[in-house]
PDB file of N, CA and C in Angstrom:
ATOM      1  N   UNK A   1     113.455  61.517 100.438  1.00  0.00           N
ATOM      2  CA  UNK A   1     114.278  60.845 101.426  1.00  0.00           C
ATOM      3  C   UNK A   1     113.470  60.672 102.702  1.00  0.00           C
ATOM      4  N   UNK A   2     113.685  59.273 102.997  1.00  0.00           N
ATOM      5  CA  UNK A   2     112.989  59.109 104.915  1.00  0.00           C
ATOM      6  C   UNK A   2     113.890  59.067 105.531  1.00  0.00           C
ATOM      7  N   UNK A   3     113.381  59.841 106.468  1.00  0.00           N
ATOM      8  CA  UNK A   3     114.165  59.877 107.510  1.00  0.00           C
ATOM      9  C   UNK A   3     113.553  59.264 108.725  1.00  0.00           C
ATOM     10  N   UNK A   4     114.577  58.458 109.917  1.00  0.00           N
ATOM     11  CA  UNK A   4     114.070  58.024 110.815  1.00  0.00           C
ATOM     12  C   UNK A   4     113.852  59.195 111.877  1.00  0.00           C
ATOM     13  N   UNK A   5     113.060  59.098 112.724  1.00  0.00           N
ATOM     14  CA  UNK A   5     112.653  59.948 113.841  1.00  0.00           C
ATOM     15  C   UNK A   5     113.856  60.545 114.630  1.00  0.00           C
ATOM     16  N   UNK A   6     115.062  59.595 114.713  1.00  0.00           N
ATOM     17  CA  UNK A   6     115.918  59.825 115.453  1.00  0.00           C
ATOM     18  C   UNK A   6     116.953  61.167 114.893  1.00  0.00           C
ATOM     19  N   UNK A   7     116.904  60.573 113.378  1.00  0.00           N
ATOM     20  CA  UNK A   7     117.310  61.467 112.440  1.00  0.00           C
ATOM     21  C   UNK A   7     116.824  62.230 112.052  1.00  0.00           C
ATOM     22  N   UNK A   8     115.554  62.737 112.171  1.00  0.00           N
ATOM     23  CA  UNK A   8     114.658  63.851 112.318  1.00  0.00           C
ATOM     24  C   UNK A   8     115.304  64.515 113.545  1.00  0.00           C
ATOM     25  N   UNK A   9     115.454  63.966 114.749  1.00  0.00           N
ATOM     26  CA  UNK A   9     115.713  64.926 116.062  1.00  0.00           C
ATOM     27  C   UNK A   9     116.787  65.633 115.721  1.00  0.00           C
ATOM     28  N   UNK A  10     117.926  64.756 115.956  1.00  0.00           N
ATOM     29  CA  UNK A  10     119.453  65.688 115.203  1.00  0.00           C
ATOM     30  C   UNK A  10     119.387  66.310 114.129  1.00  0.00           C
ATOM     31  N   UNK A  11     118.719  66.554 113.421  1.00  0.00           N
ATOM     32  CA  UNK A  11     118.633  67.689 112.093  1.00  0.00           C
ATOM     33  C   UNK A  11     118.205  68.651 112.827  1.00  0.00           C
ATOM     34  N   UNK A  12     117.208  68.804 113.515  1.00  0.00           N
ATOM     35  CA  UNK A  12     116.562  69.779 114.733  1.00  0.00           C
ATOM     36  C   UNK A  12     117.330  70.355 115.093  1.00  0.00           C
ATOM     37  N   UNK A  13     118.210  69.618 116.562  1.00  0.00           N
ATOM     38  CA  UNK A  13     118.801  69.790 116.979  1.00  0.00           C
ATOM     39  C   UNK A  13     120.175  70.769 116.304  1.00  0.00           C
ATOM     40  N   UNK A  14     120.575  70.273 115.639  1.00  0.00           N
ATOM     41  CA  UNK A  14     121.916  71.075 114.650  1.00  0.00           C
ATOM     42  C   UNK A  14     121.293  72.147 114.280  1.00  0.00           C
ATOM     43  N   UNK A  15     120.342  72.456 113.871  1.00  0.00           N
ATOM     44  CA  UNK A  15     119.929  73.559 113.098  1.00  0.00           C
ATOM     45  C   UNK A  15     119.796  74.624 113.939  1.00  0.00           C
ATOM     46  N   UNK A  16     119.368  74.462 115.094  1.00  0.00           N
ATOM     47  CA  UNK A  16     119.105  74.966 116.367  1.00  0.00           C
ATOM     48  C   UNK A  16     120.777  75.862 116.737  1.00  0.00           C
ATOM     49  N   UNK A  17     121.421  74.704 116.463  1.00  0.00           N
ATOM     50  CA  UNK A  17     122.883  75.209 117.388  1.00  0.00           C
ATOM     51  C   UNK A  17     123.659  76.366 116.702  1.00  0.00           C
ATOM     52  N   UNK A  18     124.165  77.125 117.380  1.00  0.00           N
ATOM     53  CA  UNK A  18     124.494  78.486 116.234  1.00  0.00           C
ATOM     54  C   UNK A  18     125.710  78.471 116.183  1.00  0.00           C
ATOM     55  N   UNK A  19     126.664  77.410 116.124  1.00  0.00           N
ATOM     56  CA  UNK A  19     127.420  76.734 115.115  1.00  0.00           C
ATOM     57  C   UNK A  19     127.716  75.982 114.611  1.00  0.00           C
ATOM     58  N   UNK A  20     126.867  75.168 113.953  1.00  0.00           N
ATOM     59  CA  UNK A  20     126.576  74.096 113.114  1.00  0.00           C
ATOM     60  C   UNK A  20     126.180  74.593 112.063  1.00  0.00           C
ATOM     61  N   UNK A  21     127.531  74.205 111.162  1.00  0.00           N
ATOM     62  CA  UNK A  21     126.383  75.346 109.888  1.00  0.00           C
ATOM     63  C   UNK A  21     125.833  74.284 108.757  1.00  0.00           C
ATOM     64  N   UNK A  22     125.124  74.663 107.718  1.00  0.00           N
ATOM     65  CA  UNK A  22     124.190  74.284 106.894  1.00  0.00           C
ATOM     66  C   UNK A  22     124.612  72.989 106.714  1.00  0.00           C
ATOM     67  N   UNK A  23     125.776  73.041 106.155  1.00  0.00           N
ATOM     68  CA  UNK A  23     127.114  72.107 105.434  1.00  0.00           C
ATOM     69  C   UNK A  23     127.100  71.025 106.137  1.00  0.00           C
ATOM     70  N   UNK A  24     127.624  70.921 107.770  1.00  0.00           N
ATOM     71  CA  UNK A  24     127.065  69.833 108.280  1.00  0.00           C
ATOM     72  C   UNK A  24     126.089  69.173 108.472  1.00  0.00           C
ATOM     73  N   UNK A  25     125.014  69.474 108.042  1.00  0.00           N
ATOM     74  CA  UNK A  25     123.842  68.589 107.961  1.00  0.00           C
ATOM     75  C   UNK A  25     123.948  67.928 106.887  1.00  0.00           C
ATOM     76  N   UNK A  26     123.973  68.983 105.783  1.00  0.00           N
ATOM     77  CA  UNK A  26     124.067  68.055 104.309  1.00  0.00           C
ATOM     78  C   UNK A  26     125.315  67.008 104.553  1.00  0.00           C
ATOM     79  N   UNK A  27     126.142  67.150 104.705  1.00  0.00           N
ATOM     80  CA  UNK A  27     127.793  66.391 104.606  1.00  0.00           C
ATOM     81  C   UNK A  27     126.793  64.902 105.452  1.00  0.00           C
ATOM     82  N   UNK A  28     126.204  64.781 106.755  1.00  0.00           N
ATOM     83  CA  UNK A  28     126.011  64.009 107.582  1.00  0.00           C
ATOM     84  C   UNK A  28     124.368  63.541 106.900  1.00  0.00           C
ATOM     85  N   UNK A  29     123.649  64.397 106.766  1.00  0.00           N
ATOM     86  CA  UNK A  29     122.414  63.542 106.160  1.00  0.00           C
ATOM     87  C   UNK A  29     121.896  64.005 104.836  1.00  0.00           C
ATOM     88  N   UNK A  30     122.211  65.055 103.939  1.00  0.00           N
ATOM     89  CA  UNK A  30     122.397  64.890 102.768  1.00  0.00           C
ATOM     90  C   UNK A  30     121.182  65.904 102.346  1.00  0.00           C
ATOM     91  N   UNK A  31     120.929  66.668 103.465  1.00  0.00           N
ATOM     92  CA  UNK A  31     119.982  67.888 103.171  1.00  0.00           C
ATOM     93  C   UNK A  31     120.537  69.329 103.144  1.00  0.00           C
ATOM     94  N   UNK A  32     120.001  70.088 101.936  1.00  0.00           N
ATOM     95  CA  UNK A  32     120.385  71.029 101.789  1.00  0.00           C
ATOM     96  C   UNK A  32     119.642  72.192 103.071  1.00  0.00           C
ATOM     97  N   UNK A  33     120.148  73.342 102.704  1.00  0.00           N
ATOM     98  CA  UNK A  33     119.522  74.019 103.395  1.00  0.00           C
ATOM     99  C   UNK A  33     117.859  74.248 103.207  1.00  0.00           C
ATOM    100  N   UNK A  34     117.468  74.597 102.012  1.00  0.00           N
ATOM    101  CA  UNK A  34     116.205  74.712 101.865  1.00  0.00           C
ATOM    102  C   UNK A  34     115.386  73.727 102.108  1.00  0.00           C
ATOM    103  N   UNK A  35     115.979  72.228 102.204  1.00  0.00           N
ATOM    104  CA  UNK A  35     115.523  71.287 102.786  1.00  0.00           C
ATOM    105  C   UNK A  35     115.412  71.180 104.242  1.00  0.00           C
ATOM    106  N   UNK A  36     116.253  71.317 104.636  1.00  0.00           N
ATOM    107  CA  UNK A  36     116.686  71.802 106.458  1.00  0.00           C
ATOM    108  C   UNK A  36     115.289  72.560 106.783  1.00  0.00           C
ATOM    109  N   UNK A  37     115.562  73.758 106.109  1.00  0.00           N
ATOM    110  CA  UNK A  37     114.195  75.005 106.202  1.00  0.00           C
ATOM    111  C   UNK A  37     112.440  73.837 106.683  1.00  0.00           C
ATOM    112  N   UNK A  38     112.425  73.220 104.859  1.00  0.00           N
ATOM    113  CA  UNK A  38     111.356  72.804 104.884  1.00  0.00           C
ATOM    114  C   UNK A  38     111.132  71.549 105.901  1.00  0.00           C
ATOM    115  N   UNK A  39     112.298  70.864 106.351  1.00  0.00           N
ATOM    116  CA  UNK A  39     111.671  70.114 107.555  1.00  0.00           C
ATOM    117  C   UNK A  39     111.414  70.718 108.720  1.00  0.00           C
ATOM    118  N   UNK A  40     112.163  71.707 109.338  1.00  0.00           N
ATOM    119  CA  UNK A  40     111.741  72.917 110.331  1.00  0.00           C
ATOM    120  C   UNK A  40     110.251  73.056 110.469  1.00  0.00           C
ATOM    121  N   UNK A  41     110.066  73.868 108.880  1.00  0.00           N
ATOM    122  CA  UNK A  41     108.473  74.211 108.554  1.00  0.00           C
ATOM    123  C   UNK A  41     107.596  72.807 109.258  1.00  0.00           C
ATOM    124  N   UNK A  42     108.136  71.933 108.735  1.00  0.00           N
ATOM    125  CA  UNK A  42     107.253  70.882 109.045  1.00  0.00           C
ATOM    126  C   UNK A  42     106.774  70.271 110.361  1.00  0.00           C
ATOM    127  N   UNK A  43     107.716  70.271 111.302  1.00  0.00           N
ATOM    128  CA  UNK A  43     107.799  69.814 112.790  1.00  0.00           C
ATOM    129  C   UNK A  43     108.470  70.632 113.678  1.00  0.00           C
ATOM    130  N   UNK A  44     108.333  72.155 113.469  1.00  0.00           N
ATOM    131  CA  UNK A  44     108.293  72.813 114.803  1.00  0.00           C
ATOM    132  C   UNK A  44     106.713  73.527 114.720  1.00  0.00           C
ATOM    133  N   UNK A  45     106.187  74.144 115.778  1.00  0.00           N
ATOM    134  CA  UNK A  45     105.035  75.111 116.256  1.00  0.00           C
ATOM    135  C   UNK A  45     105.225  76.378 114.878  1.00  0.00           C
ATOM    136  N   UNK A  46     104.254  77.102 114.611  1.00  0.00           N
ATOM    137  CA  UNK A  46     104.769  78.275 113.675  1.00  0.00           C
ATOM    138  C   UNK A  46     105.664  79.131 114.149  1.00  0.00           C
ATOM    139  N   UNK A  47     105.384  79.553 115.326  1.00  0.00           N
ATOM    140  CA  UNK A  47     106.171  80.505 116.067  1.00  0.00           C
ATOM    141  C   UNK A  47     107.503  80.242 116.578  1.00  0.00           C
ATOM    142  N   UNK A  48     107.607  78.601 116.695  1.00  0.00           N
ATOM    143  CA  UNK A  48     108.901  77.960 117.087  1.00  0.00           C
ATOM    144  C   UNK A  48     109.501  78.063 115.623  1.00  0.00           C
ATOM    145  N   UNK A  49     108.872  78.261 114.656  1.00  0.00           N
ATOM    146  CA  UNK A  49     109.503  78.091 113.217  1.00  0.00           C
ATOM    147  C   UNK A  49     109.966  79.381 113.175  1.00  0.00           C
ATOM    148  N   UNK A  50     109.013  80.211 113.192  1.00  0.00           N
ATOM    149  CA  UNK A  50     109.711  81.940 112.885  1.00  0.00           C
ATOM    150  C   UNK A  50     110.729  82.464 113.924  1.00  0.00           C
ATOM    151  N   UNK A  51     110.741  81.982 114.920  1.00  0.00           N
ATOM    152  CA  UNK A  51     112.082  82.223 115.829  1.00  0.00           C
ATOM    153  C   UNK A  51     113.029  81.596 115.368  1.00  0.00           C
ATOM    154  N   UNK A  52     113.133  80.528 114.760  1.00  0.00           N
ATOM    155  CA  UNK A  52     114.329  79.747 114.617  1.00  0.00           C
ATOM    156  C   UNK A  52     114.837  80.473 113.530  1.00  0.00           C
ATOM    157  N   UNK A  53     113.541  81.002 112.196  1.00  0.00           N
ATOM    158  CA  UNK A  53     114.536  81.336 110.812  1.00  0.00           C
ATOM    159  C   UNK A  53     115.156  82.932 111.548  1.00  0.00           C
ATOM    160  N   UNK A  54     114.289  83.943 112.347  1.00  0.00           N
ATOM    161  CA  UNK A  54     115.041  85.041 112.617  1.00  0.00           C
ATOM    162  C   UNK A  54     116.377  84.955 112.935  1.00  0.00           C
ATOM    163  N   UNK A  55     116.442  83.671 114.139  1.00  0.00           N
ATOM    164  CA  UNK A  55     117.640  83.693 114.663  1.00  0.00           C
ATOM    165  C   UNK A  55     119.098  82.764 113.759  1.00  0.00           C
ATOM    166  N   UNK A  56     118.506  82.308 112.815  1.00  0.00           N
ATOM    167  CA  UNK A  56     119.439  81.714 111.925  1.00  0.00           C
ATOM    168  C   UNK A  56     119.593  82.607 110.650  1.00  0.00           C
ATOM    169  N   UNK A  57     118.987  83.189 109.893  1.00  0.00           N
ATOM    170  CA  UNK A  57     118.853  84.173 109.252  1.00  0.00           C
ATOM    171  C   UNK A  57     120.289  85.059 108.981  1.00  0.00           C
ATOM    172  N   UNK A  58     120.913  85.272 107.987  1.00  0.00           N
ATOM    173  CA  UNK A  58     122.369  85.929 108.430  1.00  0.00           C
ATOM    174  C   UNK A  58     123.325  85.876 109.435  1.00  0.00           C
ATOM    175  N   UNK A  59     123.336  84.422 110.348  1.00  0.00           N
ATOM    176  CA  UNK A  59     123.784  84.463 111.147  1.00  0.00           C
ATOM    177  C   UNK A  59     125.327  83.682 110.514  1.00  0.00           C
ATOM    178  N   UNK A  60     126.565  84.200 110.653  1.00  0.00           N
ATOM    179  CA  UNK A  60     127.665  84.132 109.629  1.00  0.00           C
ATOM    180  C   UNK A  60     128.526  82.459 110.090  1.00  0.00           C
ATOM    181  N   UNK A  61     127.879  81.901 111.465  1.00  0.00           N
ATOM    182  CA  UNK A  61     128.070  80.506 111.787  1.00  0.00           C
ATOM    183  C   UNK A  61     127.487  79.180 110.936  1.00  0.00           C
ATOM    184  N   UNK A  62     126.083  79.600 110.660  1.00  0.00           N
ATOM    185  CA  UNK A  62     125.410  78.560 110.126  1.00  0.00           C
ATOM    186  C   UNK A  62     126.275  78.465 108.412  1.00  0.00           C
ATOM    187  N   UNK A  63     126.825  79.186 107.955  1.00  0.00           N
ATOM    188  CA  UNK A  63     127.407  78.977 107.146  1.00  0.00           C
ATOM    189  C   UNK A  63     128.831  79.135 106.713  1.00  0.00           C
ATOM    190  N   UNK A  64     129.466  78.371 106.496  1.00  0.00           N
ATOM    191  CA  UNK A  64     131.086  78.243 106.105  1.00  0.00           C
ATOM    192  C   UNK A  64     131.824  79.280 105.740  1.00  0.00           C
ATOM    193  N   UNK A  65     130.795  79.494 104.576  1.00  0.00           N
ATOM    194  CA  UNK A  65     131.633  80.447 103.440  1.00  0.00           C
ATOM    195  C   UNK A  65     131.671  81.826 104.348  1.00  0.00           C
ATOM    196  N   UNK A  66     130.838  82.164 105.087  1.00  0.00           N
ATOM    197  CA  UNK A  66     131.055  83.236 106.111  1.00  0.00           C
ATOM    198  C   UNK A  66     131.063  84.011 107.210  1.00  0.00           C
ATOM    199  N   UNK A  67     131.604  82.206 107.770  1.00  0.00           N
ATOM    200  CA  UNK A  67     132.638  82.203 108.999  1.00  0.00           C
ATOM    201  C   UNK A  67     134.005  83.103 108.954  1.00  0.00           C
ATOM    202  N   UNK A  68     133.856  83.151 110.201  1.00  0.00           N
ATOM    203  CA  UNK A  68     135.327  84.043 110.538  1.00  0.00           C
ATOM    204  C   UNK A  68     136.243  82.360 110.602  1.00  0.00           C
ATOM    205  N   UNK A  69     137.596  83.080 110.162  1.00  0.00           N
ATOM    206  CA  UNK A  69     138.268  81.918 110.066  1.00  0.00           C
ATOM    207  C   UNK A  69     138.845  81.433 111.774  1.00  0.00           C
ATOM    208  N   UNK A  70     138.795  82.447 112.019  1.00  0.00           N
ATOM    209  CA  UNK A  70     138.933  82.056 113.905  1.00  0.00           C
ATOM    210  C   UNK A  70     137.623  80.657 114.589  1.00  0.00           C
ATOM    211  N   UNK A  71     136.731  80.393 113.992  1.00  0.00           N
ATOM    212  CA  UNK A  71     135.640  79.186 114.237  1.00  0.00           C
ATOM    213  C   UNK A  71     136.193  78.588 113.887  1.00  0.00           C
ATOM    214  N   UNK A  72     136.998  77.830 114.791  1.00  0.00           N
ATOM    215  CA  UNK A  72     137.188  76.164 114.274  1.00  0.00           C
ATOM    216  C   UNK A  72     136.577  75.180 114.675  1.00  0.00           C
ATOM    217  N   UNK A  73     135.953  75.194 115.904  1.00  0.00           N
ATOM    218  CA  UNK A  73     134.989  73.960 116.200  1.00  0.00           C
ATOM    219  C   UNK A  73     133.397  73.877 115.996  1.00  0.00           C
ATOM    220  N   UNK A  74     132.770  73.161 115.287  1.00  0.00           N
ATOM    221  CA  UNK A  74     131.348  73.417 115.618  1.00  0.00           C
ATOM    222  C   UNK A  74     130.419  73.419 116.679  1.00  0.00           C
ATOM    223  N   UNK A  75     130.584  73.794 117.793  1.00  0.00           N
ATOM    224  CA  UNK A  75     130.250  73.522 118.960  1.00  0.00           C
ATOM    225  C   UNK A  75     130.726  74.493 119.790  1.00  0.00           C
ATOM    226  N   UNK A  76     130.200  75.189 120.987  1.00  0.00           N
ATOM    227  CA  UNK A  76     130.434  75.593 122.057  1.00  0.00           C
ATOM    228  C   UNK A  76     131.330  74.718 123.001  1.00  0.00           C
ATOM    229  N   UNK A  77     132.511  75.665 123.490  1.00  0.00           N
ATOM    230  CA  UNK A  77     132.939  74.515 124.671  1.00  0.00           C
ATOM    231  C   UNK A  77     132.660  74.253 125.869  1.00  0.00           C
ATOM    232  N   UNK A  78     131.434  74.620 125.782  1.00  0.00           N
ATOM    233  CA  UNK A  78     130.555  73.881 127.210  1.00  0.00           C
ATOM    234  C   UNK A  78     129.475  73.394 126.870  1.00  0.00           C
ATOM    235  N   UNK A  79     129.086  73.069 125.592  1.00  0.00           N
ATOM    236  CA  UNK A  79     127.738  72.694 125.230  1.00  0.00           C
ATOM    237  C   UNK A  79     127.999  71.115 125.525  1.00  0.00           C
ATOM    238  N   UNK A  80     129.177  70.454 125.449  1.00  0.00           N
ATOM    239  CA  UNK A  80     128.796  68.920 125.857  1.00  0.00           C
ATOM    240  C   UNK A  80     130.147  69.177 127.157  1.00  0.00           C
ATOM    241  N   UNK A  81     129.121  68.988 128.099  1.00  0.00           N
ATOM    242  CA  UNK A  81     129.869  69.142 129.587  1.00  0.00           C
ATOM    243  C   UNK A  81     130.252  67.551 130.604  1.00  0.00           C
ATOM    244  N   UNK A  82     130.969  67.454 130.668  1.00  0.00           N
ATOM    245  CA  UNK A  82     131.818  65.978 131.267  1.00  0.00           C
ATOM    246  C   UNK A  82     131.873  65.671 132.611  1.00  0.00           C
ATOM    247  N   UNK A  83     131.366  64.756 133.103  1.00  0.00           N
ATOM    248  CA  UNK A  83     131.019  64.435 134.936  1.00  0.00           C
ATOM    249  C   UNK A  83     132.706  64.515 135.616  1.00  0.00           C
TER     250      UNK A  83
END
């Protein structure tokens, strides 16, 4: 699969956010997680790579199945802030 650059950024980006889980990426661009992983690998720094898997790593947001059912939004409610 190609992806455009733009669509490269937002896969980034989501993966990054620590509640966005796996599911929405695939649902929106059709990559699994291990795919997710291997574009990471591909276009961050190494060290920007190994911070990202520590901090995503068991983290019970990035994935659905074990979310607390209290997460209902994917997003922080200040992460998109309004003039």
């Amino acid at each position: 699969m190609q992806l455009r650059e733009d669509e490269t950024s937002r896969i980034i980006e989501m993966a990054w956010e620590d509640r966005t889980p796996f599911e929405a990426i695939y649902t929106l661009f059709g990559l699994d997680e291990p795919s997710v992983i291997k574009l990471m690998r591909k276009h961050l720094k190494p060290r920007s790579f190994n911070t990202w898997r520590a901090r995503v790593s068991g983290r019970k947001t990035k994935h659905l199945q074990m979310r607390s059912k209290e997460v209902v939004r994917g997003y922080c409610k200040t992460q998109y802030k309004h003039r």
